[in-house]
Protein backbone atom coordinates (compact mmCIF):
# COMPACT_ATOMS: atom_id res chain seq x y z
CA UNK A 1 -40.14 37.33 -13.92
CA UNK A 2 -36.78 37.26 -12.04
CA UNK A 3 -34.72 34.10 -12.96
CA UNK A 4 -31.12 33.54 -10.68
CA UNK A 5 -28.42 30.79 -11.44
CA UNK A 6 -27.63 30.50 -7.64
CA UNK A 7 -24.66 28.40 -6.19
CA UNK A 8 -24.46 27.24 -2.37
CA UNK A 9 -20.90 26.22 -1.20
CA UNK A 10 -20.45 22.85 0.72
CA UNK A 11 -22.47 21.75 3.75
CA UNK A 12 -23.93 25.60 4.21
CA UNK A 13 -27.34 25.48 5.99
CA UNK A 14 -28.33 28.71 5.81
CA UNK A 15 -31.65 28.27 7.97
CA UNK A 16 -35.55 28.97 7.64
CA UNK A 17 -36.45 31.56 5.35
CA UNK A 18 -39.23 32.67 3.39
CA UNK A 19 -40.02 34.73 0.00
CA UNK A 20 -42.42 37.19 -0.84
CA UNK A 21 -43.80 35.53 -3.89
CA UNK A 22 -43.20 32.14 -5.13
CA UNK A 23 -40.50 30.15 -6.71
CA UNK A 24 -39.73 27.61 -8.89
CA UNK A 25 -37.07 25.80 -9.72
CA UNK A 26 -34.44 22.76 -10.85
CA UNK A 27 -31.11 22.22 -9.38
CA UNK A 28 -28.36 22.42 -12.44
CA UNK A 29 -26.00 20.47 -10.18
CA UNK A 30 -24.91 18.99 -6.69
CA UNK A 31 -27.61 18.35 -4.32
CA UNK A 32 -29.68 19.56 -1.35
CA UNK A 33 -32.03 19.08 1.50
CA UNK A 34 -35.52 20.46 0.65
CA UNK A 35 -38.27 20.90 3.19
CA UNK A 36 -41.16 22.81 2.98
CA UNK A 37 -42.78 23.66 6.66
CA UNK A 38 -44.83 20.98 8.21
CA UNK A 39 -44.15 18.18 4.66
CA UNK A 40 -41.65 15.72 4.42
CA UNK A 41 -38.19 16.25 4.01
CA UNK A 42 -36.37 15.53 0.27
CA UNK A 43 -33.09 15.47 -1.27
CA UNK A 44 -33.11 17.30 -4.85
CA UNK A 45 -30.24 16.27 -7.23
CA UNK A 46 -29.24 17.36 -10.70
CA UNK A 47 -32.39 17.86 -12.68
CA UNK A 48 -35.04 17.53 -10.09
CA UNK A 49 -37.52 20.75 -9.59
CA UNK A 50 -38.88 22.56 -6.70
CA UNK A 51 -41.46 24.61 -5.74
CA UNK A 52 -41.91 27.11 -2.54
CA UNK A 53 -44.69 28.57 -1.84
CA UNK A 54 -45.03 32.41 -1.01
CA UNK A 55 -45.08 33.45 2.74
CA UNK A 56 -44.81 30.38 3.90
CA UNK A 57 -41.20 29.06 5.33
CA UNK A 58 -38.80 27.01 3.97
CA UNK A 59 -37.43 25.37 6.98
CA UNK A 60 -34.72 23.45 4.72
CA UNK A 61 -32.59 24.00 1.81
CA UNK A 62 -29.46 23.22 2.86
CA UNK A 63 -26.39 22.25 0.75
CA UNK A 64 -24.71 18.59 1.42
CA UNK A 65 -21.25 17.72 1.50
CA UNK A 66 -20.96 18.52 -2.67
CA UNK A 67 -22.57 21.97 -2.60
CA UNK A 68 -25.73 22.92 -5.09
CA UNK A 69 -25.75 25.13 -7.93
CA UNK A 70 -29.87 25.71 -8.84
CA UNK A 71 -31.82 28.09 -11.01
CA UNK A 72 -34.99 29.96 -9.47
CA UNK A 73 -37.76 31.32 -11.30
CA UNK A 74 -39.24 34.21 -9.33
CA UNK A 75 -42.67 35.47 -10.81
CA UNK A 76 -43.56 39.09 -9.29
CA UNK A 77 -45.77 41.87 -10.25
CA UNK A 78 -44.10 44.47 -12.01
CA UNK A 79 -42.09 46.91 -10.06
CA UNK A 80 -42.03 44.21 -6.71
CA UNK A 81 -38.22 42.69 -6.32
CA UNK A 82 -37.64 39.16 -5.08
CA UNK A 83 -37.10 39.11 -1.60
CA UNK A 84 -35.92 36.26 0.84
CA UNK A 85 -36.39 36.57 4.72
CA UNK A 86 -34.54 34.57 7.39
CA UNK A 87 -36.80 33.05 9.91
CA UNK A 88 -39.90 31.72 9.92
CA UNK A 89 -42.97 33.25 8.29
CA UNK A 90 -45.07 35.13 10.42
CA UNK A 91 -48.75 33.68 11.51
């Protein structure tokens, strides 16, 4: 298990991406846009929890205009490291 205390800066939209396992996790502070490919689009604030599913893209999880500090839970087989991939998950 990998857990990160990650901060995005203000209004950064870094893009689709996807991970090679999954993650969970709960924003400490500030907000974002959350969307999961193909379900509805959320805003997550202070407290609320997440969930993205591995190999499958995250098309949104973008900062808004107060930034987002969240920690994410990454649960991996020993020996594999967390990895995130810009663009869209391969069919």
């Amino acid at each position: 298990m990998e857990v990160r205390r990650i901060r995005i800066a203000a209004n950064v939209h870094p893009g689709a991406h996807w991970h090679n396992g999954p993650v969970f996790g709960v924003i400490e502070s500030g907000s974002v846009y959350f969307q999961v490919s193909g379900e509805q689009e959320s805003i997550l604030r202070a407290g609320d929890t997440f969930y993205e599913p591995a190999n499958e893209t995250i098309a949104r999880f973008d900062a808004t205009e107060e930034g987002v500090t969240f920690i994410g839970w990454f649960p991996l087989p020993a020996g594999v490291d967390a990895e995130l991939t810009m663009g869209s998950f391969p069919v």
